[in-house]
C-alpha atoms as a PDB file:
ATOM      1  CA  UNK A   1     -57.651  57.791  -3.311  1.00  0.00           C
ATOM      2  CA  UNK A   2     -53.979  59.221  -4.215  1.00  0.00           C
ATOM      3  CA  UNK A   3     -53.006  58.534  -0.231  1.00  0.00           C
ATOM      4  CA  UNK A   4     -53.641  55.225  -0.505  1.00  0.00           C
ATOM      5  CA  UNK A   5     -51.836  55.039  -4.181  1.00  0.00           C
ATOM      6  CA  UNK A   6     -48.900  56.122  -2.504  1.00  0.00           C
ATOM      7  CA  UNK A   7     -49.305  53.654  -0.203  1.00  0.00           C
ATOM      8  CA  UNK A   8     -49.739  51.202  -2.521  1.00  0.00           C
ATOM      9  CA  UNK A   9     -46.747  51.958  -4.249  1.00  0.00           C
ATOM     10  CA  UNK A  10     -44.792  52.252  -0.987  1.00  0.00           C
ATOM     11  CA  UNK A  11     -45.949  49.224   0.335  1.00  0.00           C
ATOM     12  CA  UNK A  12     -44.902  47.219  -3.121  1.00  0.00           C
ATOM     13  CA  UNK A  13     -41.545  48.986  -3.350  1.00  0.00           C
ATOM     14  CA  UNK A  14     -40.745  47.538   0.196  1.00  0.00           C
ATOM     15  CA  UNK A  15     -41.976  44.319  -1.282  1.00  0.00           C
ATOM     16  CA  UNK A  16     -39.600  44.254  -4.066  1.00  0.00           C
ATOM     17  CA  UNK A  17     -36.704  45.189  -1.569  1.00  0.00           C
ATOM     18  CA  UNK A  18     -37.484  42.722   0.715  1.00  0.00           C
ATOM     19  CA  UNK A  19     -37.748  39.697  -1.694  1.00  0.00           C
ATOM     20  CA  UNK A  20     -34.739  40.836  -3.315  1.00  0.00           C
ATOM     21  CA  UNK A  21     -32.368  41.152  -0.829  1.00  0.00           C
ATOM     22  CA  UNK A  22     -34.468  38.400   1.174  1.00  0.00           C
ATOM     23  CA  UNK A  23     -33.674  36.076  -1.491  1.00  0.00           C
ATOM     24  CA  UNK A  24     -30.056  37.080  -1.453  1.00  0.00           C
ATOM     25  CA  UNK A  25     -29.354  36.753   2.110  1.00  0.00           C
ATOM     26  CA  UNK A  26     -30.827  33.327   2.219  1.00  0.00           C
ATOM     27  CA  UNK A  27     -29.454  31.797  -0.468  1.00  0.00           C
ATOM     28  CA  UNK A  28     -25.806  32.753   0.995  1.00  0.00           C
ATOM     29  CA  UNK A  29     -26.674  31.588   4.443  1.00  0.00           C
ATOM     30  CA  UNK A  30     -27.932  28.175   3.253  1.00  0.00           C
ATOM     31  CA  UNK A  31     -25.158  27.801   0.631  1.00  0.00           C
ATOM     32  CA  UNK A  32     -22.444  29.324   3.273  1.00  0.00           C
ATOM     33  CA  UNK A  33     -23.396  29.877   6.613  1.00  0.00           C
ATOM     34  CA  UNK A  34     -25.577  26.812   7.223  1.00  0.00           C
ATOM     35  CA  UNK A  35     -23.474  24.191   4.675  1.00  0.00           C
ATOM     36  CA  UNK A  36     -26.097  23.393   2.788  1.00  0.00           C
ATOM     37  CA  UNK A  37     -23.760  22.921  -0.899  1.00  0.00           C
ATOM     38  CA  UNK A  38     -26.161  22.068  -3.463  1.00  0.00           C
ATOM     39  CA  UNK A  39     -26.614  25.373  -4.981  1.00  0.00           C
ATOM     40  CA  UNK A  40     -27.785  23.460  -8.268  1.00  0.00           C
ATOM     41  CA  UNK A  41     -30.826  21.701  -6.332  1.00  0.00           C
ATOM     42  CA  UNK A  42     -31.382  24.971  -4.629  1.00  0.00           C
ATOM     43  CA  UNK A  43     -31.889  26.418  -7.993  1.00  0.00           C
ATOM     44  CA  UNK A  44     -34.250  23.454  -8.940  1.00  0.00           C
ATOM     45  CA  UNK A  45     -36.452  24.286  -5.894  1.00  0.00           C
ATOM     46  CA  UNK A  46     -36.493  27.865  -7.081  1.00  0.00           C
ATOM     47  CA  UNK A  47     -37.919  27.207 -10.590  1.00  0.00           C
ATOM     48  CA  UNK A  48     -40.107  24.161  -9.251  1.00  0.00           C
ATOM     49  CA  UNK A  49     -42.100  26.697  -6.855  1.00  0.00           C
ATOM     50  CA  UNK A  50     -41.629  29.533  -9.761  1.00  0.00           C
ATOM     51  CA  UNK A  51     -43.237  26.706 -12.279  1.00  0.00           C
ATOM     52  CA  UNK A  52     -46.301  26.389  -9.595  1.00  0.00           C
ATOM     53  CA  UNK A  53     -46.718  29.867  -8.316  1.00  0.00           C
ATOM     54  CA  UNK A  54     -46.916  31.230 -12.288  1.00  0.00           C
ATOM     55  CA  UNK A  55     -49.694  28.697 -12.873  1.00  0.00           C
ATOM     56  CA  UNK A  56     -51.788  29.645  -9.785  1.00  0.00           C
ATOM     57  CA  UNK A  57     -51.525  33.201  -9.932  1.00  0.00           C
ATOM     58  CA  UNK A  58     -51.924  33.343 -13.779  1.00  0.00           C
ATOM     59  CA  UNK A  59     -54.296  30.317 -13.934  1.00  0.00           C
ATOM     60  CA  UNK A  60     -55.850  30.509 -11.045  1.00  0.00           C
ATOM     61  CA  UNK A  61     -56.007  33.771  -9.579  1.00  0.00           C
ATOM     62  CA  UNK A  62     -55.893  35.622 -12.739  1.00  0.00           C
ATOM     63  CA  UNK A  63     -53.277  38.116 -11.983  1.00  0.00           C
ATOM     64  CA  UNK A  64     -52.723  38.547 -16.047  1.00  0.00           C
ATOM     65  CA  UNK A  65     -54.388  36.870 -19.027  1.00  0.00           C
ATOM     66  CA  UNK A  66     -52.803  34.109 -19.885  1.00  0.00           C
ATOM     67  CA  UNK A  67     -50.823  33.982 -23.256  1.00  0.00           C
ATOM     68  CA  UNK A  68     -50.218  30.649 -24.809  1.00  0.00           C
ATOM     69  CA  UNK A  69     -47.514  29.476 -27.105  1.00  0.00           C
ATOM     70  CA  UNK A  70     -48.306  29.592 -30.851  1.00  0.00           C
ATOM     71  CA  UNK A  71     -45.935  27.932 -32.218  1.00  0.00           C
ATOM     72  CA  UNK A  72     -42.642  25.020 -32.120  1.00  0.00           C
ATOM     73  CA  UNK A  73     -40.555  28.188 -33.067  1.00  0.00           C
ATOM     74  CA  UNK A  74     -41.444  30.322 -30.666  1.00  0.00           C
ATOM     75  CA  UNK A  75     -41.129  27.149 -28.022  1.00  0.00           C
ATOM     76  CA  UNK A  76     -37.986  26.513 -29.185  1.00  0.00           C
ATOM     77  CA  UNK A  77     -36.462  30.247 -28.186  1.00  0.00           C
ATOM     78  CA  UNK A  78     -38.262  30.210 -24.954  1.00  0.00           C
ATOM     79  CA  UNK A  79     -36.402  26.911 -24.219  1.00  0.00           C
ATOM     80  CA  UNK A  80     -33.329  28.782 -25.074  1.00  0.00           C
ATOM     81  CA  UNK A  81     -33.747  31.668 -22.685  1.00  0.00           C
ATOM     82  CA  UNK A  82     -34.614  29.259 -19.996  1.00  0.00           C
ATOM     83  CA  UNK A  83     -31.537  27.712 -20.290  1.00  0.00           C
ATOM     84  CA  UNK A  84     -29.685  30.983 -20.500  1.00  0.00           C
ATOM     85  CA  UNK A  85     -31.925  31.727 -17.244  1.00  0.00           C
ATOM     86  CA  UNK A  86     -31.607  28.949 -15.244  1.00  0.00           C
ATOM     87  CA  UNK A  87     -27.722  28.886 -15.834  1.00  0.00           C
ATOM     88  CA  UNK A  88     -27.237  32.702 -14.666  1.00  0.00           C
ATOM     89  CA  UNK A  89     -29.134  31.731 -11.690  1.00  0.00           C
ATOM     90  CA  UNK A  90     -27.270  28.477 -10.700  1.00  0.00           C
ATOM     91  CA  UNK A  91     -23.662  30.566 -11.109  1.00  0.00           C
ATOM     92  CA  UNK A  92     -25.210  33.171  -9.077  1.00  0.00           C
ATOM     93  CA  UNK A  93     -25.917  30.759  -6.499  1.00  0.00           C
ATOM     94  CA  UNK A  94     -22.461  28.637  -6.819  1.00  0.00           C
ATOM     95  CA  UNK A  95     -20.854  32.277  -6.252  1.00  0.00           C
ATOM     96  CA  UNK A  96     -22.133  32.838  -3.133  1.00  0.00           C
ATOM     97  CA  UNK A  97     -20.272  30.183  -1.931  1.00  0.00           C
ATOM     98  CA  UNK A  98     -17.082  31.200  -2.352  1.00  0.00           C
ATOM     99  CA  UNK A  99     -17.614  35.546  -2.262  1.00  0.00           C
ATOM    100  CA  UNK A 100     -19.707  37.720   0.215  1.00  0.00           C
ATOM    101  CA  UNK A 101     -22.827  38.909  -0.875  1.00  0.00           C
ATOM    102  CA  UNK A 102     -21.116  42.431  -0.804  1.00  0.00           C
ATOM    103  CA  UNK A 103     -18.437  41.241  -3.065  1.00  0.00           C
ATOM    104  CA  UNK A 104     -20.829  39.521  -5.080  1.00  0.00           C
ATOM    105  CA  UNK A 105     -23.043  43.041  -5.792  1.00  0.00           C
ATOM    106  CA  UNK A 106     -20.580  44.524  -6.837  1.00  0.00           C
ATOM    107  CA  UNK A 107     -19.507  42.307  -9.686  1.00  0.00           C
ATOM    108  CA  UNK A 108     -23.537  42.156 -10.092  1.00  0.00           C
ATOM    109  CA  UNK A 109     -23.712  45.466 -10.773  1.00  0.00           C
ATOM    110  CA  UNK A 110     -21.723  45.468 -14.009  1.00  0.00           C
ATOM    111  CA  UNK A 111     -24.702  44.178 -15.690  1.00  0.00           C
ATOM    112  CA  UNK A 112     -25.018  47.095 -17.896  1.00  0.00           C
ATOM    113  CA  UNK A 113     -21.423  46.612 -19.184  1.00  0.00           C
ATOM    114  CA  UNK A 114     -22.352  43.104 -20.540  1.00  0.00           C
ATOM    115  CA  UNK A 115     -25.538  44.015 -21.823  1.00  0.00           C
ATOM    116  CA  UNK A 116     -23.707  46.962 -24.049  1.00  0.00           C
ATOM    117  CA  UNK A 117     -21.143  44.319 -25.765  1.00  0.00           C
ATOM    118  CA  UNK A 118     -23.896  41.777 -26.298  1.00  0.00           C
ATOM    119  CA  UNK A 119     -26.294  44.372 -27.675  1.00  0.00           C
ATOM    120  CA  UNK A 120     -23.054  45.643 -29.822  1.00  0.00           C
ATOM    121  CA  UNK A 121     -21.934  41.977 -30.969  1.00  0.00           C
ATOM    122  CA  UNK A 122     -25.739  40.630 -31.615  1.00  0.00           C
ATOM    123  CA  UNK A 123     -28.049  43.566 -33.274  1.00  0.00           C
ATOM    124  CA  UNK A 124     -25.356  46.137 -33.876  1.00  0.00           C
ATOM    125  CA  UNK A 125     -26.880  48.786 -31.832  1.00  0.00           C
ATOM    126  CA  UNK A 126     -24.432  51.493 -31.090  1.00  0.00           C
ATOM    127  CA  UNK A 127     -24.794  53.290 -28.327  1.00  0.00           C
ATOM    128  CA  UNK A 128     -23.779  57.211 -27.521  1.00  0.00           C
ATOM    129  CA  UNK A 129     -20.224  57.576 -27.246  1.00  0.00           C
ATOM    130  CA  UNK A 130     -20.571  59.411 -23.543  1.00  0.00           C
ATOM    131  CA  UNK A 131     -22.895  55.844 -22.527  1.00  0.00           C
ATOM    132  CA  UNK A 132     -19.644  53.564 -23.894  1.00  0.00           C
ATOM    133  CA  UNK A 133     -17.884  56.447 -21.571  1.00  0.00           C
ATOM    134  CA  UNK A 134     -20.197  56.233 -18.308  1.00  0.00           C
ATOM    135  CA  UNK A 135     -18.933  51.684 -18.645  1.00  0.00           C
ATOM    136  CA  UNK A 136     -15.029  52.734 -17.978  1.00  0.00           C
ATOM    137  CA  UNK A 137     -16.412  53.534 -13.621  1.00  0.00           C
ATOM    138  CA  UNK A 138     -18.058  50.327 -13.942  1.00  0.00           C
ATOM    139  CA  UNK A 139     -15.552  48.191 -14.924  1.00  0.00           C
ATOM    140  CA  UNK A 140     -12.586  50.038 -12.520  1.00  0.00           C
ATOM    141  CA  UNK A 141     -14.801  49.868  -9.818  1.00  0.00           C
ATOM    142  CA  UNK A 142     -14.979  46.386  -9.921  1.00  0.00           C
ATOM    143  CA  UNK A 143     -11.320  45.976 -10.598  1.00  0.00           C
ATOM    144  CA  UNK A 144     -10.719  48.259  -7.663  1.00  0.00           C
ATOM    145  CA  UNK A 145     -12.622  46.038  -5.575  1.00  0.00           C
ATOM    146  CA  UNK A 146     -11.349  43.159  -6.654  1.00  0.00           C
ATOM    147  CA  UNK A 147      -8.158  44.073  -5.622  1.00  0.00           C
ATOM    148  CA  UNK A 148      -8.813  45.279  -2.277  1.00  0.00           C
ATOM    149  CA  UNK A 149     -11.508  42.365  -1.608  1.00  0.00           C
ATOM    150  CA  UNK A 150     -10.191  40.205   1.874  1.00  0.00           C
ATOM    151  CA  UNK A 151     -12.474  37.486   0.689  1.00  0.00           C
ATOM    152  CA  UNK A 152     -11.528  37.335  -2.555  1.00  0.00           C
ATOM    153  CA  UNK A 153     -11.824  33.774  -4.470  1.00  0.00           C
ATOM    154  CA  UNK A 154     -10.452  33.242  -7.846  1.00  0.00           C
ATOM    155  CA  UNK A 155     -12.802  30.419  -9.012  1.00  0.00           C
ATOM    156  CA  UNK A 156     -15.980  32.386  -7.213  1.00  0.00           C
ATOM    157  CA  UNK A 157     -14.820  35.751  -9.426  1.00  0.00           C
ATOM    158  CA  UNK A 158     -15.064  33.382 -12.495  1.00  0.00           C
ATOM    159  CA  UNK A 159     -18.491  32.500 -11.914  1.00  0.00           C
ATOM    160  CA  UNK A 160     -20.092  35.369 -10.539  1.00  0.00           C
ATOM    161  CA  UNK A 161     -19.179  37.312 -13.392  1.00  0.00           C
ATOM    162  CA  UNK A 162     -20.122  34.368 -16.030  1.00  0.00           C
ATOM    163  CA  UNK A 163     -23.645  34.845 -14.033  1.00  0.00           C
ATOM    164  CA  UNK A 164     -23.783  38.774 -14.834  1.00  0.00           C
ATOM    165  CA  UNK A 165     -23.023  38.161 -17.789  1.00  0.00           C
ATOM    166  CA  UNK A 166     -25.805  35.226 -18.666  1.00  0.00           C
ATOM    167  CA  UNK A 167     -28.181  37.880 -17.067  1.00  0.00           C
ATOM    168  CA  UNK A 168     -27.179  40.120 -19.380  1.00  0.00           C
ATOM    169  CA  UNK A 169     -27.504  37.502 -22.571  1.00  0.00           C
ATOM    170  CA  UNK A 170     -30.432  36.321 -21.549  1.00  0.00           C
ATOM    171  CA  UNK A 171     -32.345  40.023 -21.797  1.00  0.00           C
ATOM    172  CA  UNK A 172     -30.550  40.892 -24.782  1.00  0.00           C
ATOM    173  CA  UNK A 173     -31.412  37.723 -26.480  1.00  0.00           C
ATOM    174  CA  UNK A 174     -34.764  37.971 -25.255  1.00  0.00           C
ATOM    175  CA  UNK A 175     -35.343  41.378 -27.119  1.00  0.00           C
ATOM    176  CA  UNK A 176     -33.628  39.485 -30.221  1.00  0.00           C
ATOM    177  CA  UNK A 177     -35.529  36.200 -30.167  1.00  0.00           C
ATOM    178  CA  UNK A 178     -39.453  37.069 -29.237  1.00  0.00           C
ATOM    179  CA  UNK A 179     -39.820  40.166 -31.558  1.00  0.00           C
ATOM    180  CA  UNK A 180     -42.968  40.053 -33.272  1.00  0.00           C
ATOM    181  CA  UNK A 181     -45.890  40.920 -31.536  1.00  0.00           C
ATOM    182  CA  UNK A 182     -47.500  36.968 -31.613  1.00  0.00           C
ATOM    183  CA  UNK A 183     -44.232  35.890 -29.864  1.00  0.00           C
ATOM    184  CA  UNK A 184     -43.789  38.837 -27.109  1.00  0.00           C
ATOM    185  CA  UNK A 185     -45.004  37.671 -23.489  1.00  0.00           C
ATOM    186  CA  UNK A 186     -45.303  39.490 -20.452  1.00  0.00           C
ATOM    187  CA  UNK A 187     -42.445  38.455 -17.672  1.00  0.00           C
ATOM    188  CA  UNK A 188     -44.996  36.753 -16.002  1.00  0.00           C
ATOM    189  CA  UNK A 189     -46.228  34.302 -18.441  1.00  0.00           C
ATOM    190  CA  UNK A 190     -42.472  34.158 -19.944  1.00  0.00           C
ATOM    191  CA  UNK A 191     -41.465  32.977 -16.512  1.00  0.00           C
ATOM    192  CA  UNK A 192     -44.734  30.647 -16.464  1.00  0.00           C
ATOM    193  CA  UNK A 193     -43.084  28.397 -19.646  1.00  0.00           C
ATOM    194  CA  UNK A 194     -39.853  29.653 -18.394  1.00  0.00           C
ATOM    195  CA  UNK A 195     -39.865  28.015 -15.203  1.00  0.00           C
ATOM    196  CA  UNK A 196     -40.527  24.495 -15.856  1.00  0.00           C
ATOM    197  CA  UNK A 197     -38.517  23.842 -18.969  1.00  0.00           C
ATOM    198  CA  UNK A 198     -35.563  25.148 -16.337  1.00  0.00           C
ATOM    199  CA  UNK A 199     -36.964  21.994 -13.965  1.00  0.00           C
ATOM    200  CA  UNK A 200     -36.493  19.503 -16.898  1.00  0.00           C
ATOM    201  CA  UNK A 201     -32.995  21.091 -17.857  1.00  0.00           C
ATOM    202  CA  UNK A 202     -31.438  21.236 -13.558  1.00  0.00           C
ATOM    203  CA  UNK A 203     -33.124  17.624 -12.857  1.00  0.00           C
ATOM    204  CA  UNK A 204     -30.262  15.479 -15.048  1.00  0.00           C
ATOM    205  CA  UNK A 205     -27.962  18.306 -13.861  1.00  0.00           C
ATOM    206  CA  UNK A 206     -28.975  17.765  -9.950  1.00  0.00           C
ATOM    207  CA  UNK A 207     -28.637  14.251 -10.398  1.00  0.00           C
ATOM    208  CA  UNK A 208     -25.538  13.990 -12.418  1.00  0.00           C
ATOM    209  CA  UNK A 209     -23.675  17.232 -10.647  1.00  0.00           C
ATOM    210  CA  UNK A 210     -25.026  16.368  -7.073  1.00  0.00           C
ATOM    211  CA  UNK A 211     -25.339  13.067  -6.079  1.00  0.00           C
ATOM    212  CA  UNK A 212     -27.730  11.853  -3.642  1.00  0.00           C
ATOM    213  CA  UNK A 213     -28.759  14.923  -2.598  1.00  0.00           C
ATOM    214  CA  UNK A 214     -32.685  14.140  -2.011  1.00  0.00           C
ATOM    215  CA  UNK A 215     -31.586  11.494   0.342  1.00  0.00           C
ATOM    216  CA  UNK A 216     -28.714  14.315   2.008  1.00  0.00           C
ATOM    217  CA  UNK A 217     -31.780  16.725   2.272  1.00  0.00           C
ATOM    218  CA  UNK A 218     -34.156  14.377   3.798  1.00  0.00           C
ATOM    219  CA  UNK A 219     -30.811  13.327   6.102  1.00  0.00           C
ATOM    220  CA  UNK A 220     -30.624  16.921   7.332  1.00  0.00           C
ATOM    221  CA  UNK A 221     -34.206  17.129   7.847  1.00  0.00           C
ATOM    222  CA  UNK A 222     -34.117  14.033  10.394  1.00  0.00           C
ATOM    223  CA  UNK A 223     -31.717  16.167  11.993  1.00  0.00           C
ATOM    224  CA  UNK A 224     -32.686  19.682  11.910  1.00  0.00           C
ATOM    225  CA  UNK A 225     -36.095  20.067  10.215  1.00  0.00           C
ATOM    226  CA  UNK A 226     -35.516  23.858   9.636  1.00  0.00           C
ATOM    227  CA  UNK A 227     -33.625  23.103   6.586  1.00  0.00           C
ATOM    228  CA  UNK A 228     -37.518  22.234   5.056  1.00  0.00           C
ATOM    229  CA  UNK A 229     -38.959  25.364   5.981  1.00  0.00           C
ATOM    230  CA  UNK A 230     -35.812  27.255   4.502  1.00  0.00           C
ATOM    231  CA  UNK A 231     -36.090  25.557   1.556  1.00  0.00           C
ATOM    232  CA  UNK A 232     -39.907  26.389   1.332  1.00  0.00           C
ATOM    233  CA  UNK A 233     -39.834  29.941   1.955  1.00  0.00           C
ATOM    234  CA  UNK A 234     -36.647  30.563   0.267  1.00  0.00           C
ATOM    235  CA  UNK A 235     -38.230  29.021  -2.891  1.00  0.00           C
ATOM    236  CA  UNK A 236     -41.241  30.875  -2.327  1.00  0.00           C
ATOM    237  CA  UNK A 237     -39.760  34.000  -2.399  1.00  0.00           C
ATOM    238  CA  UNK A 238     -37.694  33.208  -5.490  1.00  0.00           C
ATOM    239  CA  UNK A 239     -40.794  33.260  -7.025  1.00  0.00           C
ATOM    240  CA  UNK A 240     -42.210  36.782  -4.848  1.00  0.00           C
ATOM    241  CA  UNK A 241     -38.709  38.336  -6.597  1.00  0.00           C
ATOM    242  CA  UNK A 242     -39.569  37.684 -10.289  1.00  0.00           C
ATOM    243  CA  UNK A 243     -43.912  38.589  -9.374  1.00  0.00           C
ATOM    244  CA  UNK A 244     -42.684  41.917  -7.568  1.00  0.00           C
ATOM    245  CA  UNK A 245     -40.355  43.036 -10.262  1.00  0.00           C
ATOM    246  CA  UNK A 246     -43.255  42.624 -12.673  1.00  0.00           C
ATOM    247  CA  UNK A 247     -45.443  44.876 -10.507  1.00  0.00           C
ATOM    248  CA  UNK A 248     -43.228  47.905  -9.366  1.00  0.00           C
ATOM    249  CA  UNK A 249     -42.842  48.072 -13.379  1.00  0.00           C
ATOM    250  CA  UNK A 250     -46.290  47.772 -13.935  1.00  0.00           C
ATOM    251  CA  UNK A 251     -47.218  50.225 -11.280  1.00  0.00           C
ATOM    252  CA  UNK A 252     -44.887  52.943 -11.428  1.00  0.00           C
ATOM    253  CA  UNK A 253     -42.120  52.390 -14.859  1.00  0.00           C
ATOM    254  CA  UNK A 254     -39.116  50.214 -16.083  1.00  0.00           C
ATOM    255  CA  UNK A 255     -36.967  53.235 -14.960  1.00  0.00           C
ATOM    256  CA  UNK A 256     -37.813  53.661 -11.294  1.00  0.00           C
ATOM    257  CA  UNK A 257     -37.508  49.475 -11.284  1.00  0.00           C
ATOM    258  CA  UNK A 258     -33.581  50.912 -12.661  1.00  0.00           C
ATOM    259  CA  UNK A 259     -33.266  53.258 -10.482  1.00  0.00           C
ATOM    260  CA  UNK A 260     -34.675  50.862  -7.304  1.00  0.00           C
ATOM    261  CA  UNK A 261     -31.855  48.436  -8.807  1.00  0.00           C
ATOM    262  CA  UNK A 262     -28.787  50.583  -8.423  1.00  0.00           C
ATOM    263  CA  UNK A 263     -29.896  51.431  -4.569  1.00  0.00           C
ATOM    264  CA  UNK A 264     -30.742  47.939  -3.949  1.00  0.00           C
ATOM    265  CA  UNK A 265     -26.864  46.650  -4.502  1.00  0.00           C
ATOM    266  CA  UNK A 266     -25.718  48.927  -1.698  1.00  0.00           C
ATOM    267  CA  UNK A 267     -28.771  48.301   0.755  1.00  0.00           C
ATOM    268  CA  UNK A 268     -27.371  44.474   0.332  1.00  0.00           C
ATOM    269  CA  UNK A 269     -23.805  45.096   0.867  1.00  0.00           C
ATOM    270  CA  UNK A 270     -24.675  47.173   4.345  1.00  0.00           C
ATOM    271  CA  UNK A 271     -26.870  44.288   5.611  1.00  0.00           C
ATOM    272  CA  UNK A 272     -24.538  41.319   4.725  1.00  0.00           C
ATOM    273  CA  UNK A 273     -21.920  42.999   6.115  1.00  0.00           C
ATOM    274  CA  UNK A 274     -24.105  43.726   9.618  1.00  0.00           C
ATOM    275  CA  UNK A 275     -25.504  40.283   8.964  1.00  0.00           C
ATOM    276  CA  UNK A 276     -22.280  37.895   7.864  1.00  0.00           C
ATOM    277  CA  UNK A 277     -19.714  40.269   9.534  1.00  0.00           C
ATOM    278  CA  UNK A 278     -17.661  39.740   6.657  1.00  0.00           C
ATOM    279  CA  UNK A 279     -14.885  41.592   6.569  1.00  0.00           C
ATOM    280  CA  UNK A 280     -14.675  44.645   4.224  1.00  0.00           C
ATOM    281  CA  UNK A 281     -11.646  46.764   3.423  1.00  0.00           C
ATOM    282  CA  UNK A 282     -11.816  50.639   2.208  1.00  0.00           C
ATOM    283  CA  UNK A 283     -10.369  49.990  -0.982  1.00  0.00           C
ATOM    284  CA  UNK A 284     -12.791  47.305  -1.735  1.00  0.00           C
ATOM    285  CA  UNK A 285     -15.730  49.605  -0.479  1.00  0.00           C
ATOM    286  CA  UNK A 286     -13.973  52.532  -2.962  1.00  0.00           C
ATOM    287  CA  UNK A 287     -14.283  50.087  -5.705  1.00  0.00           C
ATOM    288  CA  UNK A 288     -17.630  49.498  -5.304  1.00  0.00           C
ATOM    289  CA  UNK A 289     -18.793  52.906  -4.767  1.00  0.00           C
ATOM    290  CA  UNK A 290     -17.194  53.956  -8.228  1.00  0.00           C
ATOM    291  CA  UNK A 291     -19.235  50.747  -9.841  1.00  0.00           C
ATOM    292  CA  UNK A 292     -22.157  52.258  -8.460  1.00  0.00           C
ATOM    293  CA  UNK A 293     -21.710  55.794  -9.852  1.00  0.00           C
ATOM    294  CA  UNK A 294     -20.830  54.119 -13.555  1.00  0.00           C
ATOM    295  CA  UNK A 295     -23.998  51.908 -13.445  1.00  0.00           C
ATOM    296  CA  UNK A 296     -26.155  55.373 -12.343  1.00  0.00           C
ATOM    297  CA  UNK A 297     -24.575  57.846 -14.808  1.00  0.00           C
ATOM    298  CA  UNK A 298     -24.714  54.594 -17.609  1.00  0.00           C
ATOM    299  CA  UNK A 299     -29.072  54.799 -16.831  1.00  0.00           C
ATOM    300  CA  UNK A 300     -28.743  58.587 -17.166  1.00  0.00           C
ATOM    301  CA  UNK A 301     -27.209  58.314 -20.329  1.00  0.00           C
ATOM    302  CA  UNK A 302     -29.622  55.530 -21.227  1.00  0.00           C
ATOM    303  CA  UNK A 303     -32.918  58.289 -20.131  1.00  0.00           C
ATOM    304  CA  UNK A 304     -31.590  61.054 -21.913  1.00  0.00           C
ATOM    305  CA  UNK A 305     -30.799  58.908 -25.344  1.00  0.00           C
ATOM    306  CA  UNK A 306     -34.166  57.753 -25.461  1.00  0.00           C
END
C-alpha cells in the first residue's frame, strides 16, 4: 500500500511538472515560434476550458464538494481576484512574445519579492529581518540577468514583471479579501467562479484589443488545422496546471508544492533553451542562478518563521 503511495505521489509530481512547463513551452511556441499573436484570446481559451473543466470535475465527477457563493459581497471580491488573475495571466502570455521562456523564469521567480511589499503595504505584516535579507539575491539576480540577457526587450521586461507582480497581488489579496470561514474556497472551486467571470472580463478585451481574430483563427485553420488542436490541448492543460497544483498540495503539503516551484524555473530554462535554442550568455545564467538561491533561502526563512 505505501509502494503504490509513492507511486502515486511520483506519478502526480511528474504531472504537475509536465503541465507546468507543458503549458509554458506552448504558449511561447504559439505566441513566438508559430506567429500565432493573440496572446489575449489565448488567455480567453484558457479560462473558457478552465470555466468547463471546474464544472465537470467539481459538478460532475465530484473531485471536491462543491461550495457555493453566499453572498453579493463575497461575489464581488471573487470578481476582483479574477480580474487580478486573468490580467497576470494575459501579461504573462504578452511576455513571451518578446523574452525567452528562460528569461522570462527568471523575472518569474521574484514572486516572493512582490508578495513581501504587498503583504507589507496591505496587512502590515512584518516579516524577519534575515527573510527582508534572503529578497536582496532575488532582486540582483534578476538585475544581473537582465543585464547580461542577449534577448533582452525593454517593453517585454515591463510586462513580465507587471505579471509577477499581479501573481503576487492576487494571493495576497486573496488572503485579505475571503477571510472568514463562510467566504474561504478551495482553489478549485475559487477557480470554478474564477474562471468564467475572467471569460466575461477578456471577451470585450479580445474584441476591442484584437480585432477579428475568430475569423484570423478560423483563417489559419483552413490553412493548417494544427493550430485547432494546439489551441485545444494547450487550453486543456491550462486547466491540468491549476487541478495538479491543487493535488500535489493536497497530497503531500503547500511546502513541497514551494519547494517543486523553485526547481521547476530551472527545469524550464534547460528545456527552452534545448528546445528554442535561444541564445544564453553566462552572465545572464549567473543572474539567474543567484535569483534562484534568494527565492530558496527566502522559503527557508519562511519554514523556520512559522
Amino acid at each position: 500500500m505505501k509502494g503504490s503511495s509513492r507511486w502515486f505521489t511520483i506519478g502526480l509530481v511528474t504531472s504537475w511538472y509536465s503541465s507546468n512547463i507543458g503549458v509554458l513551452l506552448l504558449n511561447k511556441y504559439l505566441l513566438s515560434n508559430y506567429g500565432f499573436k493573440y496572446p489575449i484570446f489565448l488567455t480567453m481559451c484558457h479560462m473558457m476550458a478552465c470555466s468547463l473543466l471546474s464544472y465537470i470535475a467539481i459538478a460532475w465527477m465530484k473531485m471536491v464538494p462543491l461550495q457555493t457563493i453566499r453572498s453579493r459581497a463575497q461575489f464581488l471580491k471573487i470578481s476582483c481576484l479574477s480580474l487580478v488573475f486573468c490580467s497576470s495571466v494575459v501579461c504573462g502570455n504578452v511576455s513571451l512574445r518578446y523574452l525567452p521562456v528562460s528569461f522570462n523564469q527568471a523575472v518569474g521567480a521574484t514572486t516572493p519579492f512582490f508578495t513581501a511589499v504587498f503583504a507589507y503595504l496591505m496587512k502590515e505584516k512584518r516579516e524577519d529581518w534575515i527573510t527582508y535579507l534572503t529578497l536582496i539575491p532575488v532582486v540582483t539576480g534578476v538585475i544581473i540577468a537582465s543585464g547580461g540577457e542577449p534577448s533582452f526587450h525593454m517593453f517585454g521586461f515591463i510586462i513580465c514583471i507587471s505579471a509577477t507582480a499581479a501573481r503576487a497581488f492576487k494571493s495576497v489579496l486573496q488572503g485579505k479579501l475571503l477571510t472568514s470561514e463562510g467566504e474561504k474556497l478551495n482553489s478549485m472551486n475559487l477557480l470554478l467562479y474564477m474562471a468564467p467571470i475572467a471569460v466575461a472580463f477578456l471577451i470585450p478585451a479580445t474584441l476591442i484589443m484584437e480585432e477579428n481574430v475568430v475569423a484570423i483563427t478560423l483563417a489559419l485553420a483552413r490553412d493548417d488545422i494544427k493550430i485547432i488542436w494546439y489551441l485545444l490541448f494547450n487550453s486543456a492543460l491550462a486547466y491540468f496546471v491549476n487541478l495538479t497544483n491543487f493535488l500535489v498540495t493536497k497530497h503531500t503539503s503547500a511546502l513541497t508544492l514551494q519547494v517543486l516551484g523553485n526547481a521547476k524555473g530551472a527545469v524550464a530554462v534547460v528545456i527552452s533553451i534545448l528546445i528554442f535554442r535561444n541564445p544564453v550568455s553566462v552572465t545572464g545564467m549567473l543572474g539567474y542562478m543567484l535569483t534562484v538561491i534568494g527565492v530558496v533561502l527566502y522559503s527557508e526563512s519562511k519554514k523556520r518563521n512559522k
